[in-house]
Protein backbone atom coordinates (compact mmCIF):
# COMPACT_ATOMS: atom_id res chain seq x y z
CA UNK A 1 0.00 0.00 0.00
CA UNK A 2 1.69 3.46 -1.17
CA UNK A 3 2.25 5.88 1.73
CA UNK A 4 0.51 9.02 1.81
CA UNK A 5 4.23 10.86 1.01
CA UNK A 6 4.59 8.58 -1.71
CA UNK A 7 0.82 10.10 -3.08
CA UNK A 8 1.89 13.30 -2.55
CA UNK A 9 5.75 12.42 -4.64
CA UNK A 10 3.71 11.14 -7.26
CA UNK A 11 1.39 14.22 -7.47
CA UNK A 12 4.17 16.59 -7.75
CA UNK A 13 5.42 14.73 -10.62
CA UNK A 14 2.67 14.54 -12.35
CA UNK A 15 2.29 17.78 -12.03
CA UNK A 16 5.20 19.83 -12.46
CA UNK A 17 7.05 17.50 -14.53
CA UNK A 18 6.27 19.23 -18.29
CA UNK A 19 7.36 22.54 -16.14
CA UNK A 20 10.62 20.59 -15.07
CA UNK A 21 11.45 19.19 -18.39
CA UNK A 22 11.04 22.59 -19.72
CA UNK A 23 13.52 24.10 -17.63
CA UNK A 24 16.27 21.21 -18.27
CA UNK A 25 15.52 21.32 -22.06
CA UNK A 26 16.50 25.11 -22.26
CA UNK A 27 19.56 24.39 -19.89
CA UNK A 28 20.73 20.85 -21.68
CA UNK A 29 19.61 21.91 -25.61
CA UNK A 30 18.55 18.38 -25.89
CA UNK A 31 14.94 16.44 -25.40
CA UNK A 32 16.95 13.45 -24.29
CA UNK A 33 19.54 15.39 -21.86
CA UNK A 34 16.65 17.09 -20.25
CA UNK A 35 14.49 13.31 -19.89
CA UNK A 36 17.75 12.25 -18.28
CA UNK A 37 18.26 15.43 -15.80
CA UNK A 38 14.93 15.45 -14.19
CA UNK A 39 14.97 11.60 -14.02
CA UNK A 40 18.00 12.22 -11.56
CA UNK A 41 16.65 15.09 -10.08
CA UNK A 42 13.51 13.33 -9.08
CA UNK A 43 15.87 10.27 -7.86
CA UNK A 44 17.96 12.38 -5.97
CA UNK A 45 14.78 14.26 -4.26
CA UNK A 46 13.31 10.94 -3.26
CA UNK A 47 14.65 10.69 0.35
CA UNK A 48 14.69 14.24 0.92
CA UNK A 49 10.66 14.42 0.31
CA UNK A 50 9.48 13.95 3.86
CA UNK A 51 10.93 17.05 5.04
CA UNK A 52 10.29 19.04 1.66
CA UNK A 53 7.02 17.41 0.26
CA UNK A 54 5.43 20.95 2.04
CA UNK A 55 7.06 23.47 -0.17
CA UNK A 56 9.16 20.93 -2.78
CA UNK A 57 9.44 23.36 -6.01
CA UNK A 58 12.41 25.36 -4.57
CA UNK A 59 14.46 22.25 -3.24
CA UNK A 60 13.67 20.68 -6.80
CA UNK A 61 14.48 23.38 -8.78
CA UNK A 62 17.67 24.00 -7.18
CA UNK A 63 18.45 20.22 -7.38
CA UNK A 64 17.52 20.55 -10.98
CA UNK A 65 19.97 23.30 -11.61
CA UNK A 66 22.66 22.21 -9.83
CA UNK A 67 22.96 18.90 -11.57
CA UNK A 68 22.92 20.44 -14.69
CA UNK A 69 25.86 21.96 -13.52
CA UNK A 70 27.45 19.40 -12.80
CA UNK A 71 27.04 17.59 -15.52
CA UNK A 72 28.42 21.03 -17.72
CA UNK A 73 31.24 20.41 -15.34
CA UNK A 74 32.16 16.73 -15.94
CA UNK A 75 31.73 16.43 -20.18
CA UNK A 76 32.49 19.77 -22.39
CA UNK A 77 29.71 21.75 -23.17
CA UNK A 78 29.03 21.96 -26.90
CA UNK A 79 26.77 23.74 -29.15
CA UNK A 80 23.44 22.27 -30.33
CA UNK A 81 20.71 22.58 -32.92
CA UNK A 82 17.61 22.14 -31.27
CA UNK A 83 14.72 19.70 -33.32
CA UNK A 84 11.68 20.09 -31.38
CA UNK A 85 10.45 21.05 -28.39
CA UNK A 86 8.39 19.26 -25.53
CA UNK A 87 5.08 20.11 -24.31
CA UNK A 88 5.16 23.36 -21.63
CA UNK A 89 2.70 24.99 -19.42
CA UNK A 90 0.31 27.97 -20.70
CA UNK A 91 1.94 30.27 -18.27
CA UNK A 92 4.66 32.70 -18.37
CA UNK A 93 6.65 34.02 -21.18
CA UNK A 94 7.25 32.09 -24.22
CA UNK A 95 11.46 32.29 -24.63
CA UNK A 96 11.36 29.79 -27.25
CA UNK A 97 8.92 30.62 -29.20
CA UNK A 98 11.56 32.25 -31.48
CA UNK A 99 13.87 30.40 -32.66
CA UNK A 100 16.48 33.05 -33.57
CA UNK A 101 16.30 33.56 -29.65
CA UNK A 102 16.15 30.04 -28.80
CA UNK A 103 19.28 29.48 -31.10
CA UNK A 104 20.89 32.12 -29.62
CA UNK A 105 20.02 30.97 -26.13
CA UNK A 106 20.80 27.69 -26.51
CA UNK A 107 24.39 29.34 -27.73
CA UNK A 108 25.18 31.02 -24.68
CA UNK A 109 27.68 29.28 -22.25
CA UNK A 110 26.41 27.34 -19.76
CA UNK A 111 26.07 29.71 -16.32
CA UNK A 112 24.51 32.40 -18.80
CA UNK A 113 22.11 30.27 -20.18
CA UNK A 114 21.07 28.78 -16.85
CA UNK A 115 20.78 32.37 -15.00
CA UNK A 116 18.36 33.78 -18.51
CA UNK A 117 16.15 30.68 -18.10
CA UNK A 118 15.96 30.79 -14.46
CA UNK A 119 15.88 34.76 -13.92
CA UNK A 120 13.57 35.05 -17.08
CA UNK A 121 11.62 31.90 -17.99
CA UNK A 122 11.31 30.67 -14.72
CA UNK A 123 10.88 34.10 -13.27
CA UNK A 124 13.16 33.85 -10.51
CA UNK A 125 14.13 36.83 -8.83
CA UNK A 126 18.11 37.52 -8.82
CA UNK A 127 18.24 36.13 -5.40
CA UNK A 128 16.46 32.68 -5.95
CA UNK A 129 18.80 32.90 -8.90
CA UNK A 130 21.73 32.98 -6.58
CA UNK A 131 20.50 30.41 -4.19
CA UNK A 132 19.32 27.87 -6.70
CA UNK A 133 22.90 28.11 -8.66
CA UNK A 134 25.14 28.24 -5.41
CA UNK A 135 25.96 32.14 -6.33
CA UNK A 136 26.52 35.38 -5.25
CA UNK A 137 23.63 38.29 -6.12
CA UNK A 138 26.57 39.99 -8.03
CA UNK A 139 27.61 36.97 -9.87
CA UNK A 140 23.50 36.55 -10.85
CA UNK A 141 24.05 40.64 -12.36
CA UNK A 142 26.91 40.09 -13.94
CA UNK A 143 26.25 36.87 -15.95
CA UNK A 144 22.67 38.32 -16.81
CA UNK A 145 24.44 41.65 -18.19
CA UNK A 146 26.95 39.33 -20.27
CA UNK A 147 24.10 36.84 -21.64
CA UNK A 148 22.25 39.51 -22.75
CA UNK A 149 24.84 41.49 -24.25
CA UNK A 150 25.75 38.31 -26.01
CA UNK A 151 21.99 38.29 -27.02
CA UNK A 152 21.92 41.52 -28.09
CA UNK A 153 24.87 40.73 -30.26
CA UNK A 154 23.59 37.77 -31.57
CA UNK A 155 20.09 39.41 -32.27
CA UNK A 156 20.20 43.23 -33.17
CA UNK A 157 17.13 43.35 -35.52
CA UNK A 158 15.25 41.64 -33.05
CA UNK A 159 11.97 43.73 -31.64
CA UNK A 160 11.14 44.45 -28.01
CA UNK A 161 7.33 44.32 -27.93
CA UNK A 162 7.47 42.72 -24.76
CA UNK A 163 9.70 44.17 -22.10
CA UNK A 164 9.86 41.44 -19.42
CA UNK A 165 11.27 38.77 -21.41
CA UNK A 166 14.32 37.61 -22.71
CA UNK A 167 13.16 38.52 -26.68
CA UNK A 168 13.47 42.40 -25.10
CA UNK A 169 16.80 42.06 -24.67
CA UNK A 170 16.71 44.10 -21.90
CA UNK A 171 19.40 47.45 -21.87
């Protein structure tokens, strides 16, 4: 008989997961990376969830980010051409729904792509940014101002009709 924290693992799964593989696919470039990096961020959240399964999308999230990390850490990061997509939640900005910006995103190195999709897809302030990557508030600035000067670089004909997300190319 499943325990009721076993219920409530299997809820937040089920439920956040499209969110989750989102957010790996714009940090890994690849459907199969991102499959792979939320399978091991769900294993390695598994017997931490009785004292998170309250408030688990912060602890997850950061899990989630840091692996990816890691795993930038341990094979060389390399540039990627992007095929498809997976499914995403209705909310929040679209980032990729350009794919001169999701090229150029997907482009950036690895700590400026991860603080632009956290900071701006996942709409993290720069402090959550900081805490979920293990960084200072400053490093958070400064790798936002360099990713999107590299954007802007990457982009310049690109319009600004929306001002809060990454397709602005905030100045």
């Amino acid at each position: 008989m499943p325990s009721p924290d076993s219920d409530l693992f299997e809820e937040f799964v089920a439920g956040r997961r499209p969110a989750l593989l989102r957010t790996a696919f714009l940090l890994t470039g690849h459907a199969e990376d991102a499959e792979d990096l939320v399978q091991t961020t769900l294993i390695k959240v598994v017997p931490k969830w009785g004292r998170i399964k309250d408030n688990p999308e912060a602890y997850v999230r950061k899990v989630l980010a840091r692996e990816a990390t890691t795993r930038w850490r341990t094979r060389r990061w390399r540039e990627t051409v992007v095929e498809h997509l997976p499914d995403r939640e209705a909310t929040g900005p679209d980032l990729t729904s350009n794919v001169a910006v999701r090229d150029a995103l997907l482009r950036l190195p690895p700590r400026q792509r991860a603080v632009i999709v956290l900071r701006y897809y996942d709409d993290l302030t720069e402090r959550e940014t900081a805490a979920t990557l293990g960084v200072s508030i400053g490093t958070v600035k400064s790798q936002t101002s360099d990713a999107l000067a590299r954007l802007r670089h990457q982009l310049p004909d690109l319009a600004a009709p929306d001002p809060t997300s990454v397709a602005g190319l905030r100045r």
